[in-house]
Protein backbone atom coordinates (compact mmCIF):
# COMPACT_ATOMS: atom_id res chain seq x y z
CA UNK A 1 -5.75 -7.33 42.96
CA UNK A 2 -3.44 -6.87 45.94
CA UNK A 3 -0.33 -9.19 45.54
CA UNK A 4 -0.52 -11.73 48.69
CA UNK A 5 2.00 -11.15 51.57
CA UNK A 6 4.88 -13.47 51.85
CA UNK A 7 5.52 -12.75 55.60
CA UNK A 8 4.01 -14.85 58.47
CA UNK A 9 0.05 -15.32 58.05
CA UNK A 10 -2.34 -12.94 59.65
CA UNK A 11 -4.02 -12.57 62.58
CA UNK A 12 -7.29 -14.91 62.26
CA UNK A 13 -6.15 -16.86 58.83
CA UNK A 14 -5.26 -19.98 60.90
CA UNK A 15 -7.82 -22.24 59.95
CA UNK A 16 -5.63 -24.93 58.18
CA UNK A 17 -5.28 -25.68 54.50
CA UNK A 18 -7.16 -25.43 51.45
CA UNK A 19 -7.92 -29.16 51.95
CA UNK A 20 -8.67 -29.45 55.73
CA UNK A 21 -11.66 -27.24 55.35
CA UNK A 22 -14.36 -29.33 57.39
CA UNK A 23 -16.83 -26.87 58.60
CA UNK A 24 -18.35 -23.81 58.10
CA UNK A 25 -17.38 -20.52 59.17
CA UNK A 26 -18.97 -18.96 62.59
CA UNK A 27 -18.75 -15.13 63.63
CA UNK A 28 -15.73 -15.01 62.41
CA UNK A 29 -13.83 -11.83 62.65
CA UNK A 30 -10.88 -11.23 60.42
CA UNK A 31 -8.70 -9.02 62.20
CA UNK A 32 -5.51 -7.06 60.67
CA UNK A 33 -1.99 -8.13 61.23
CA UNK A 34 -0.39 -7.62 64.14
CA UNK A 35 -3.66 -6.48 65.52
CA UNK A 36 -4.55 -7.66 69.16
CA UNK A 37 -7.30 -5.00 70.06
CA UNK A 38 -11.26 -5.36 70.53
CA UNK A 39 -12.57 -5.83 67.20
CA UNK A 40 -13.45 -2.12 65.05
CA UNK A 41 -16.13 -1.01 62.42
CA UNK A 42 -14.77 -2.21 59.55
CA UNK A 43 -13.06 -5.64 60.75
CA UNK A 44 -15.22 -7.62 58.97
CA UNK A 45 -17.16 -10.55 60.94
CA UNK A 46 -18.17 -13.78 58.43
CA UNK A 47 -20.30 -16.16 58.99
CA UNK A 48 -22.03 -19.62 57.47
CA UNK A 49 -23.41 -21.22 60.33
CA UNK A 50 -26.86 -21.53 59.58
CA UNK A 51 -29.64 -22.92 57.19
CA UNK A 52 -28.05 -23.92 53.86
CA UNK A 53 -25.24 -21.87 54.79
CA UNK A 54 -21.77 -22.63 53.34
CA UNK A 55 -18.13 -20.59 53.73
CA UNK A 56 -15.57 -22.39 54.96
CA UNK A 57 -12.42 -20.04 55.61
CA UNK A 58 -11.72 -16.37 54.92
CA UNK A 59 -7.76 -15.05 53.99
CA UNK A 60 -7.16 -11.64 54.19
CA UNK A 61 -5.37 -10.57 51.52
CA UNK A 62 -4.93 -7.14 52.13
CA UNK A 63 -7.32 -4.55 53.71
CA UNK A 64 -9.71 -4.56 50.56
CA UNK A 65 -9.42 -7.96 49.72
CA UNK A 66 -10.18 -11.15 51.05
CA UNK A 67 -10.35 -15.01 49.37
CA UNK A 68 -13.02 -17.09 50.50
CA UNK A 69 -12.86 -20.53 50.45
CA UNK A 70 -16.01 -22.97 49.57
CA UNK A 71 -16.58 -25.55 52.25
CA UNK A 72 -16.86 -28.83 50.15
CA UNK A 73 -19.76 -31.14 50.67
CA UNK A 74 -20.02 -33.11 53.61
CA UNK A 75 -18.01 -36.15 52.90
CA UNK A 76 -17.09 -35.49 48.95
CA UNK A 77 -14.56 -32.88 48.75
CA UNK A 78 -15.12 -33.26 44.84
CA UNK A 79 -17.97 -30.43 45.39
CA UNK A 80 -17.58 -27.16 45.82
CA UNK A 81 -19.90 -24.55 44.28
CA UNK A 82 -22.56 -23.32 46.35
CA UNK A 83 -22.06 -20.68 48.62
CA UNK A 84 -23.99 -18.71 51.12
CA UNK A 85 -22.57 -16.21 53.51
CA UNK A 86 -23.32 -13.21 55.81
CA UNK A 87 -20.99 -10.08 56.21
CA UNK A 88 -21.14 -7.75 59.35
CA UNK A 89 -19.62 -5.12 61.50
CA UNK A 90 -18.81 -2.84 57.96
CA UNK A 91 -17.72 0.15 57.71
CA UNK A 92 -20.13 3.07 55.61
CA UNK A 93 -18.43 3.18 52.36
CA UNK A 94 -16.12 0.45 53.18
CA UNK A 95 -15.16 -1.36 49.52
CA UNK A 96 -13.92 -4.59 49.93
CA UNK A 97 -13.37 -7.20 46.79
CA UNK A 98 -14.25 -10.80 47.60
CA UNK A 99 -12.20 -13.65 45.96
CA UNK A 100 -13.90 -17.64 45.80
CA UNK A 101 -10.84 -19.37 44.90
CA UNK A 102 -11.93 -22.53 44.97
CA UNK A 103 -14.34 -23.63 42.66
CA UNK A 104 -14.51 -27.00 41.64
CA UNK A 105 -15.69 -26.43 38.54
CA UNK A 106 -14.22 -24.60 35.28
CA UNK A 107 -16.60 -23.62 33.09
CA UNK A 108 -19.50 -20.90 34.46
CA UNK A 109 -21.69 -18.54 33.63
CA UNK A 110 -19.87 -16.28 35.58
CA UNK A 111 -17.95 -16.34 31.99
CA UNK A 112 -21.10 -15.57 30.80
CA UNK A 113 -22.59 -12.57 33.00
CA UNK A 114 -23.70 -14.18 35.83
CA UNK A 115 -23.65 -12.65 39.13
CA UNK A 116 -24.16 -13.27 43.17
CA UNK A 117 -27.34 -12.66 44.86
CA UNK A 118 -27.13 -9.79 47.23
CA UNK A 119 -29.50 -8.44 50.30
CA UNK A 120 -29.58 -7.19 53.36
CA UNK A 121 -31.53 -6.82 56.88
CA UNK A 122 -32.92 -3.60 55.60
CA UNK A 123 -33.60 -4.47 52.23
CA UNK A 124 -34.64 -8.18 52.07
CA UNK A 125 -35.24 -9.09 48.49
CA UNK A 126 -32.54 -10.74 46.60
CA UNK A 127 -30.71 -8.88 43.84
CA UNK A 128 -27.93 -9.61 41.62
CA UNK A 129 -24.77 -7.76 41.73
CA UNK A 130 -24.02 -5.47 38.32
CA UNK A 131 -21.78 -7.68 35.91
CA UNK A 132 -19.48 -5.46 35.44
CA UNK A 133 -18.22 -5.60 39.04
CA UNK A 134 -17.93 -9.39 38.79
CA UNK A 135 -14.70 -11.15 37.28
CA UNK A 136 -13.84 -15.25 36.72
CA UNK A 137 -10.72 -15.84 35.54
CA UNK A 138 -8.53 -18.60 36.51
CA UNK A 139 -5.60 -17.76 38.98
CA UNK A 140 -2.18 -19.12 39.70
CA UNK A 141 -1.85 -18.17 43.01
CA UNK A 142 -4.85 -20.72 43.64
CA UNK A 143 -3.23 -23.79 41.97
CA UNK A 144 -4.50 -22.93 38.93
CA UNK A 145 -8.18 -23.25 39.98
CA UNK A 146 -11.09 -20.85 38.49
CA UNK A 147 -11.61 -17.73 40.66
CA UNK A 148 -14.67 -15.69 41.02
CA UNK A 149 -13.87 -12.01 42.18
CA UNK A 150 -16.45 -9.28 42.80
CA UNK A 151 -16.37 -5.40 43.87
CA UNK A 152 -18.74 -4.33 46.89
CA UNK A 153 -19.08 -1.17 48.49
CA UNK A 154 -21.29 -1.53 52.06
CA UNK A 155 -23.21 1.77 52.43
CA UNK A 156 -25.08 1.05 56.06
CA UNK A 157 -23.11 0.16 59.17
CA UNK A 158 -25.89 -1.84 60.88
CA UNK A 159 -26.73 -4.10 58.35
CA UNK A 160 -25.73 -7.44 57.87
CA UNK A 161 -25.39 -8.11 54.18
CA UNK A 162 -25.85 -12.22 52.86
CA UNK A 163 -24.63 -12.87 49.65
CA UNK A 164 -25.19 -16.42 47.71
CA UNK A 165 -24.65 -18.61 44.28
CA UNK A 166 -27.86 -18.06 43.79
CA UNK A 167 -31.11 -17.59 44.92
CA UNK A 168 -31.46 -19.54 48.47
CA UNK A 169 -34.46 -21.76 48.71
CA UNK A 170 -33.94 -23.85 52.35
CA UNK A 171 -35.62 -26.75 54.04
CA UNK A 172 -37.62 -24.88 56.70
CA UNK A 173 -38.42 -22.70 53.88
CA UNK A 174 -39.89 -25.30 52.21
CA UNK A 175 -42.13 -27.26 55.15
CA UNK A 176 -43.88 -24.03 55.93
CA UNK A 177 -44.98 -23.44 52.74
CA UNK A 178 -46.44 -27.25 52.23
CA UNK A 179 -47.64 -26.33 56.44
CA UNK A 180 -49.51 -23.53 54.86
CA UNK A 181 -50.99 -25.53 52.00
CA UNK A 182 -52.29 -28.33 54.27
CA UNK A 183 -54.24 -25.64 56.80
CA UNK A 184 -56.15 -24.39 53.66
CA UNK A 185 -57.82 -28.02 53.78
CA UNK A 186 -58.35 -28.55 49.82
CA UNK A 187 -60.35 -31.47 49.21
CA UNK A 188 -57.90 -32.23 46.02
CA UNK A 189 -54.45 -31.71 47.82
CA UNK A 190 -53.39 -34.20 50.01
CA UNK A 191 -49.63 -34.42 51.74
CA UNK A 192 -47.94 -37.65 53.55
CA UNK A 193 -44.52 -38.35 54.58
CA UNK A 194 -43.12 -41.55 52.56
CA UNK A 195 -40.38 -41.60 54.40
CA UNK A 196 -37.03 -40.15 56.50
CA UNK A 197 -33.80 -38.53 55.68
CA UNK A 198 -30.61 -39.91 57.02
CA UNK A 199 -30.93 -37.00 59.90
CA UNK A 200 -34.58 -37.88 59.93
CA UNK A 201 -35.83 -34.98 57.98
CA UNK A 202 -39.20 -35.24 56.00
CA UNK A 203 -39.55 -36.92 52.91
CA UNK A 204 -42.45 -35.08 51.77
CA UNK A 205 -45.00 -36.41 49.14
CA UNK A 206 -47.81 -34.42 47.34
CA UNK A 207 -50.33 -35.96 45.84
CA UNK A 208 -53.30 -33.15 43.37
CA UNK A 209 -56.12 -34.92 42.08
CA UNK A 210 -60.06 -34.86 42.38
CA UNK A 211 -61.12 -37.20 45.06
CA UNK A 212 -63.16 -39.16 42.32
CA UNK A 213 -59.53 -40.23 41.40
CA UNK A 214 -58.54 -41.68 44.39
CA UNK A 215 -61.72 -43.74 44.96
CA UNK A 216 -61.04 -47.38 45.22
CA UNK A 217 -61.05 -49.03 41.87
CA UNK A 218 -60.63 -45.74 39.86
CA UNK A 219 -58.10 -45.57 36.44
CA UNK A 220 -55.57 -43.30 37.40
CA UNK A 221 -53.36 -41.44 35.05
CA UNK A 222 -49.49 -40.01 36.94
CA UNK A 223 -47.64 -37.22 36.17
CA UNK A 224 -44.47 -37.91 38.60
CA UNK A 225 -42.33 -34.71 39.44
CA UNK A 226 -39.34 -34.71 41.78
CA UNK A 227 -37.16 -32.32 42.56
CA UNK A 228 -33.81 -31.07 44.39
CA UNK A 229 -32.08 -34.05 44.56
CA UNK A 230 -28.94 -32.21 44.02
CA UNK A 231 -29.21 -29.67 46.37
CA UNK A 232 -27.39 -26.51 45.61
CA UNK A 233 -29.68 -26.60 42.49
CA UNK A 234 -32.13 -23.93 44.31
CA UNK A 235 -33.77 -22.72 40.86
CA UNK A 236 -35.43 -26.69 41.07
CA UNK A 237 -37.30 -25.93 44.05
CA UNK A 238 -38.87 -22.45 42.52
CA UNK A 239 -40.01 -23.97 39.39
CA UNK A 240 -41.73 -27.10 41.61
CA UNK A 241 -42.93 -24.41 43.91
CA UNK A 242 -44.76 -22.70 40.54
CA UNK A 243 -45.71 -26.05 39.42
CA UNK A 244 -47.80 -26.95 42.88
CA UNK A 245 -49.08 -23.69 42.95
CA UNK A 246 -50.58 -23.75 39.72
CA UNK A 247 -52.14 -27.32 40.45
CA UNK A 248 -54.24 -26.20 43.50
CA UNK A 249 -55.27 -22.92 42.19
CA UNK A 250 -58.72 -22.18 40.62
CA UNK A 251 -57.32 -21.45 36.93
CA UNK A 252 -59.67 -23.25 35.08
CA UNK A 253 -57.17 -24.94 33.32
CA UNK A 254 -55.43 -26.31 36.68
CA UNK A 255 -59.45 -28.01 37.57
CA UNK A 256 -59.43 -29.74 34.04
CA UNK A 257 -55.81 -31.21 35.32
CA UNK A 258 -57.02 -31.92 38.33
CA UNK A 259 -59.96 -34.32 37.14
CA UNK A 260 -57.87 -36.15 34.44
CA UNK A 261 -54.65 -36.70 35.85
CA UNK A 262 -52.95 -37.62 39.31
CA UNK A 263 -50.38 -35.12 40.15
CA UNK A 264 -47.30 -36.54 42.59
CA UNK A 265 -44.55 -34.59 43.51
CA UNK A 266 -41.73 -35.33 45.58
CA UNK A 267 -40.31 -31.68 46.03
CA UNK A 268 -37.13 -32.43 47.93
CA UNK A 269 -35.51 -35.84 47.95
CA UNK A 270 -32.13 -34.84 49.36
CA UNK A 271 -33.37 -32.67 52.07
CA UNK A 272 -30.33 -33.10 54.72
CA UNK A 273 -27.66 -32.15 51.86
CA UNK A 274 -30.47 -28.88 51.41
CA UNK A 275 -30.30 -28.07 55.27
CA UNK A 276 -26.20 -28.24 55.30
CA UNK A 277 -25.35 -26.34 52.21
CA UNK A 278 -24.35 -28.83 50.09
CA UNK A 279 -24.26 -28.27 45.81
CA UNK A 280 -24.70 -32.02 44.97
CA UNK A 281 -24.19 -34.63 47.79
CA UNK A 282 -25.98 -36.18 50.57
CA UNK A 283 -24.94 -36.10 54.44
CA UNK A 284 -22.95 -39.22 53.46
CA UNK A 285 -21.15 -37.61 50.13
CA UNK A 286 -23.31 -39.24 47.73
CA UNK A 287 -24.98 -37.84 44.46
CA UNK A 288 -28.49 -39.46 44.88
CA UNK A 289 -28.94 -38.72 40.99
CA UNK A 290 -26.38 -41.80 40.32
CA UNK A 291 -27.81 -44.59 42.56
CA UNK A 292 -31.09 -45.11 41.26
CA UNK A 293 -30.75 -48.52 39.79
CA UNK A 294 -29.43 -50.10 43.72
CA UNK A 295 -30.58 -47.16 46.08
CA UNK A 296 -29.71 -48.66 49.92
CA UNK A 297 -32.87 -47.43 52.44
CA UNK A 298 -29.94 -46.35 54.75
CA UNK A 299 -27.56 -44.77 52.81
CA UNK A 300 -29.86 -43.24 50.62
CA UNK A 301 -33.40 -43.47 52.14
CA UNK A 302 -35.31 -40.78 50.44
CA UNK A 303 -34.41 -41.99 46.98
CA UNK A 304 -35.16 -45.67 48.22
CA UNK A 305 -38.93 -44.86 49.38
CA UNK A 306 -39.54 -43.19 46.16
CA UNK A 307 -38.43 -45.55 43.78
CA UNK A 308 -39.91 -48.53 45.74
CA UNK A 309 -43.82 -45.97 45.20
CA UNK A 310 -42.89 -45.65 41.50
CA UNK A 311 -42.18 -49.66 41.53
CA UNK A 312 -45.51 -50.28 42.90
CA UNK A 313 -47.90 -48.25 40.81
CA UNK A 314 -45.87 -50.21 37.65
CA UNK A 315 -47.30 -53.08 38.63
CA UNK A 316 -50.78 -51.63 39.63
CA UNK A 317 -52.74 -52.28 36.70
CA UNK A 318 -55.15 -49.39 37.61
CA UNK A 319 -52.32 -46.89 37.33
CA UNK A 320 -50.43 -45.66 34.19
CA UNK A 321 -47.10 -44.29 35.12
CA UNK A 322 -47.29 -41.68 32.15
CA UNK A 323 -44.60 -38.84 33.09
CA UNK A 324 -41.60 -38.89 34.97
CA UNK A 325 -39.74 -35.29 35.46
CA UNK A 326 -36.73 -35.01 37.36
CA UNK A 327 -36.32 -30.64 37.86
CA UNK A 328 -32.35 -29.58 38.49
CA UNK A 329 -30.34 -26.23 37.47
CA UNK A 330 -28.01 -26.00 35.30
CA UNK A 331 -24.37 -23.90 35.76
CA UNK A 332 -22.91 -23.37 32.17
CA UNK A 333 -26.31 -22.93 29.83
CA UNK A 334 -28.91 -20.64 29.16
CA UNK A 335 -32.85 -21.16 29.05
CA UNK A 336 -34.76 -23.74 30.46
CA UNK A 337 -34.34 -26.88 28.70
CA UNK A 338 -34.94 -30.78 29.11
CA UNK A 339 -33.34 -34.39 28.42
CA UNK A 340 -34.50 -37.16 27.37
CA UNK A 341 -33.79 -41.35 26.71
CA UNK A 342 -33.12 -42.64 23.28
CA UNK A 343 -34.94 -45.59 22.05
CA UNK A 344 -34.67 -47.93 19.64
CA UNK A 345 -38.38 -47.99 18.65
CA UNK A 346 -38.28 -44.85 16.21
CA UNK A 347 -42.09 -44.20 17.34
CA UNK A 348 -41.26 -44.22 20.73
CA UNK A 349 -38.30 -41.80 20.22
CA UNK A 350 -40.42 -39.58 18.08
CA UNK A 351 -43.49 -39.48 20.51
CA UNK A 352 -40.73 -38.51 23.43
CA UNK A 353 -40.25 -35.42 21.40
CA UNK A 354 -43.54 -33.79 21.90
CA UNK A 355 -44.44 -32.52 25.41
CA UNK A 356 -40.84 -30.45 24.67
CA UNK A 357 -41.87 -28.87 22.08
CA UNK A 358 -45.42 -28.23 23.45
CA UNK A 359 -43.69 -26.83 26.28
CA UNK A 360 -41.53 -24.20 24.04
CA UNK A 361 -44.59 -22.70 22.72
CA UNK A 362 -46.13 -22.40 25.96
CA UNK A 363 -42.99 -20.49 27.55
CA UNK A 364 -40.51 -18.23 26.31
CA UNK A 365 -37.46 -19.32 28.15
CA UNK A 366 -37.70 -22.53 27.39
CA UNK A 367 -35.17 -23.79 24.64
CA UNK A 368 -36.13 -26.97 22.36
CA UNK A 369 -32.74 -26.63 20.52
CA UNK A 370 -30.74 -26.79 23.87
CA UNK A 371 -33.05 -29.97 24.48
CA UNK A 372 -31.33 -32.98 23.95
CA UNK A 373 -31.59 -37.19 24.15
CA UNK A 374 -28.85 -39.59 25.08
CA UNK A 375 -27.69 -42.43 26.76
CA UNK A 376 -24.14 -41.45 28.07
CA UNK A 377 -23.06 -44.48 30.19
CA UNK A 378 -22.04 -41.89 33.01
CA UNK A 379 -25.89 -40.79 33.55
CA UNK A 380 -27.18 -44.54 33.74
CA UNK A 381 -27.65 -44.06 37.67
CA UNK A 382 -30.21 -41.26 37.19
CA UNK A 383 -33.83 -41.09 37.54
CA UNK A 384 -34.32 -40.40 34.07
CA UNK A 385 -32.48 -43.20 32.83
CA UNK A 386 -33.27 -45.94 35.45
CA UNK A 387 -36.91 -44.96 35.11
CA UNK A 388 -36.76 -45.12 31.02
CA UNK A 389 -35.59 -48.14 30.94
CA UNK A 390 -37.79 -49.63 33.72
CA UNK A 391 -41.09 -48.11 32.16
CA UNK A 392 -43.33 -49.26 29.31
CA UNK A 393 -43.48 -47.37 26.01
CA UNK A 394 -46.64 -45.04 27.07
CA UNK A 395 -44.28 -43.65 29.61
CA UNK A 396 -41.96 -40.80 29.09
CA UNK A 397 -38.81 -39.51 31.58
CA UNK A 398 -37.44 -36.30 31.14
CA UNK A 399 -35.05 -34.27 33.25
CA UNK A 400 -36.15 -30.64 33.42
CA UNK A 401 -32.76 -28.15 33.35
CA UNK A 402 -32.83 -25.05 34.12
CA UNK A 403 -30.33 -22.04 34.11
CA UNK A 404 -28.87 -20.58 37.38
CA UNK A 405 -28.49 -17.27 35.56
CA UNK A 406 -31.21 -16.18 32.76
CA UNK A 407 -32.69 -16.97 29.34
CA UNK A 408 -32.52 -15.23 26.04
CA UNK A 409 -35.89 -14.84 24.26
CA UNK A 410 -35.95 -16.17 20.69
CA UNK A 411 -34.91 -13.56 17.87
CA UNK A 412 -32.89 -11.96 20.39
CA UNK A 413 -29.74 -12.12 21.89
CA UNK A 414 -30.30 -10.34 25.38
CA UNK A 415 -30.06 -12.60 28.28
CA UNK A 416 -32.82 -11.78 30.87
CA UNK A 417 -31.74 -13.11 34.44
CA UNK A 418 -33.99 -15.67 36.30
CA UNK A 419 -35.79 -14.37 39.39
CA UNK A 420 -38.06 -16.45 41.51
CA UNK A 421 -40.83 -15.06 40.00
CA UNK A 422 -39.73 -15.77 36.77
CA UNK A 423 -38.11 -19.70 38.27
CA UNK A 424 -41.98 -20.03 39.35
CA UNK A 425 -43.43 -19.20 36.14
CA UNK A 426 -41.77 -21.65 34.28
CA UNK A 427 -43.36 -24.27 36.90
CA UNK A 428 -46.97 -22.81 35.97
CA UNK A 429 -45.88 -23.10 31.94
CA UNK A 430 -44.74 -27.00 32.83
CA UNK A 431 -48.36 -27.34 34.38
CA UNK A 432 -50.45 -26.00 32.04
CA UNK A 433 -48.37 -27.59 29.31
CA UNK A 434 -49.89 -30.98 30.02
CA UNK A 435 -53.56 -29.22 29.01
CA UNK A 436 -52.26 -29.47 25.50
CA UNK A 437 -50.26 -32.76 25.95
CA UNK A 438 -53.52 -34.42 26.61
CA UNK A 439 -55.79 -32.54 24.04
CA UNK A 440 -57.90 -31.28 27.11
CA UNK A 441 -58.08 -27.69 25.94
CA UNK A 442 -62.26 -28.08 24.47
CA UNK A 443 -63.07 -28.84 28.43
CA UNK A 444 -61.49 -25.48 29.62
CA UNK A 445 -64.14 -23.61 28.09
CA UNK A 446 -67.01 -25.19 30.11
CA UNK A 447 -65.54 -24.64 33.49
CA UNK A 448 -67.78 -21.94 34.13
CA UNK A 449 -66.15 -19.66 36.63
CA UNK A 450 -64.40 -16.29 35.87
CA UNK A 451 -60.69 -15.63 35.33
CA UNK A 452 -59.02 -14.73 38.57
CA UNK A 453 -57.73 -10.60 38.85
CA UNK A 454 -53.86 -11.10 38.69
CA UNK A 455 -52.20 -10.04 41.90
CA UNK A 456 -48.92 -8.32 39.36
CA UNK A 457 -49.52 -6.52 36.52
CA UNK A 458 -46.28 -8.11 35.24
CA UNK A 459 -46.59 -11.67 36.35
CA UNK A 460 -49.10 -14.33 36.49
CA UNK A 461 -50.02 -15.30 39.97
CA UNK A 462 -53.07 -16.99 40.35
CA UNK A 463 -55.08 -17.60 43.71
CA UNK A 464 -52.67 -20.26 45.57
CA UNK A 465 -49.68 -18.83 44.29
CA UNK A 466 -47.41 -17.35 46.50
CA UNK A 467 -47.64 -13.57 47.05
CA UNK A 468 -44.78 -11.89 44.59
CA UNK A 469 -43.97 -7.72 44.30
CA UNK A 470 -41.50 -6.16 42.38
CA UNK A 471 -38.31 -5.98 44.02
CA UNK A 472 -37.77 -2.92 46.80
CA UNK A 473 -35.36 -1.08 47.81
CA UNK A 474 -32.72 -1.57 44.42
CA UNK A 475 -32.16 1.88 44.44
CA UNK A 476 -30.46 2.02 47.59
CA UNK A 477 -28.78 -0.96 48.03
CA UNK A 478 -27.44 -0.51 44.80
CA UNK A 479 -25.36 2.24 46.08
CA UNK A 480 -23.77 -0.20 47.42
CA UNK A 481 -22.31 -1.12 44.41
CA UNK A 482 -19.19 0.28 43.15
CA UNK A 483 -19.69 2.67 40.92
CA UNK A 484 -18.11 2.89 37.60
């Protein structure tokens, strides 16, 4: 690394302090010292103003190197993980090394392999950068904080490169996908808004059944899955997206589901903290996950309207709350993996223990040993723990983790890295898993239509899935990469 200048501070680095960052970057252009010209190829323009964007400041170090700074969450400066830039106005070969000096946590999986998701306007799938150009270390020129540094070499002057924490998965994103759902009129998928956001976004409910459920009088059986309450956990929203595909498809096993249980999903109950880039807060600063036992319906509306639904179909005597899973992403461990409550009735406990284990046989990156139960007084404000305590003994709360980076198959000791395909997939295995839960697996065999013709011949993608090809284009923009 470049040691930093100790004369005045460069042209363009006046943005303030570490701690004054407030906002996100917006074409900004980070201009040489002493410089006072029109802007060149190869003065590098940053910017974070949009959709789940976040990058609050940019030092130049030198003329290779530049820290970035992590805008922290709107009013929580405790938070600062997620990041999500773009990078224009390069140079052809121009190598550059990026520095995010200020994480605000220690431990990563960037100690572990991990590495940032890369693309650009002419190739626009996501790809990881190689490991070996990626270094975390912690840094005493940054008050000691953890820094992530990585290499980059831009190889086409009109592109605008974006690189993120991980996989971006945005609001907008998110409503046309449940907008294309809805036009396909499915008599078992039905979609209402329960309620607002604080900047009076959608709170978005699903609801996959038969009909013959919903009649008036009917026994109902619910399976209640919510997801990205902390935001920056983007992985969440793939798996729920694999889940709700699987639900509406034709699979047979999805139309057993479908006739024996009632399917509702919250997908995104923090979706203003979603739109503004935020890892874990709301637009007020607050981690929905801890206020579930007192949520207020105007600080933290969306988590207010769904407990006050899960309240009422307690009491409904026709309904029988039976699952409640809670999907986030975990930064330091491997695999997909779950929690769960600890009970004093030993049954009860024991009982808890089986859809995880179903689950491990019925997908490969999901860990049972990495599963774990507890009642740490510092998660009592969760979902999982509010709910297990509220709910009878025939209901079980889990919270579904899974790994920003990859998974190591059993007997090995490879780690594969997530993609969206493979985020989705686990959602499908989490569907289907509830097939064996319930003992429903004699009825498959009478539902009488054939198997539907795969759209990958490396993935399972049944009709209602979203489309999914191999990634394009990694040989080129991997020349981007520095070579060895």
């Amino acid at each position: 690394m470049a040691e930093r200048s100790q004369t005045a501070p460069e042209a363009g680095n006046d943005m303030g302090n570490e701690d004054a960052i407030g906002g996100n970057v917006s074409k900004y252009t980070v201009l040489p010292s002493g410089y006072c010209g029109q802007p060149k190829k190869g003065h590098l323009i940053f910017d974070a103003c949009f959709e789940s964007g976040n990058l609050g400041r940019v030092d130049q170090v030198s003329e290779f190197e530049y820290d970035l700074f992590i805008r922290p969450d709107t009013c929580n400066p405790r938070f600062r993980v997620w990041f999500n830039f773009t990078v224009e106005n390069v140079k052809e070969s121009q190598r550059v090394i990026f520095n995010i000096v200020n994480f605000s946590k220690t431990k990563s999986l960037y100690r572990d392999g991990m590495a940032p998701m890369v693309k650009s306007t002419s190739r626009p799938k996501w790809q990881r950068l190689p490991p070996k150009n990626v270094y975390y270390y912690r840094c005493p020129d940054h008050r000691k904080n953890y820094v992530m540094s990585f290499a980059f070499c831009f190889d086409r002057e009109e592109d605008i490169y974006q690189f993120a924490y991980c996989y971006p998965y945005t609001y907008t994103r998110f409503q046309h996908y449940l907008d294309s759902l809805q036009k396909r009129n499915m008599d078992y998928f039905f979609r209402e808004q329960l309620g607002q956001s604080v900047q009076q976004r959608q709170l978005d409910l699903l609801t996959i059944t038969s009909p013959d459920n919903l009649r008036e009088g009917a026994e109902q059986k619910v399976v209640f899955i919510t997801g990205r309450v902390h935001p920056g956990e983007t992985p969440s929203s793939f798996v729920c997206q694999g889940i709700i595909d699987f639900l509406i498809s034709q699979h047979p096993i999805a139309r057993v589901l479908r006739e024996h249980l009632v399917f509702k999903i919250a997908p995104m109950l923090n979706p203003d903290g979603v739109y503004l880039g935020n890892y874990r807060c709301s637009l007020m600063g607050f981690d929905l996950n801890r206020h579930w036992l007192d949520p207020s319906p105007w600080a933290h509306p969306t988590l207010h309207g769904v407990k006050q639904l899960i309240i009422q179909m307690y009491n409904d005597p026709k309904t029988s709350l039976e699952f409640y899973i809670d999907i986030h992403a975990h930064s330091t461990m491997m695999n997909g993996f779950m929690y769960g409550n600890i009970f004093e009735d030993e049954e009860r406990f024991q009982r808890q223990a089986i859809f995880p284990k179903l689950l491990c046989q019925n997908a490969e990156d999901f860990s049972y040993s990495s599963t774990s139960f507890n009642r740490d007084a510092v998660k009592a404000g969760t979902g999982r723990r509010f709910l297990g305590g509220l709910l009878d003994h025939t209901s079980y709360c889990y919270t579904l983790e899974v790994s920003f980076y990859s998974y190591i198959i059993g007997g090995t000791t490879a780690a594969v890295p997530y993609t969206e395909e493979a985020y989705m997939k686990l959602g499908r295995n989490v569907a289907r898993t509830f097939l064996d839960y319930y003992r429903l697996n004699p009825l498959v065999e009478k539902v009488a239509i054939p198997m539907p013709r795969l759209r990958c011949p490396t993935s399972l993608s049944w009709p209602g899935a979203s489309p999914w090809t191999p990634l394009v284009g990694l040989e080129d923009l991997s020349q981007g990469y520095l070579p060895p």
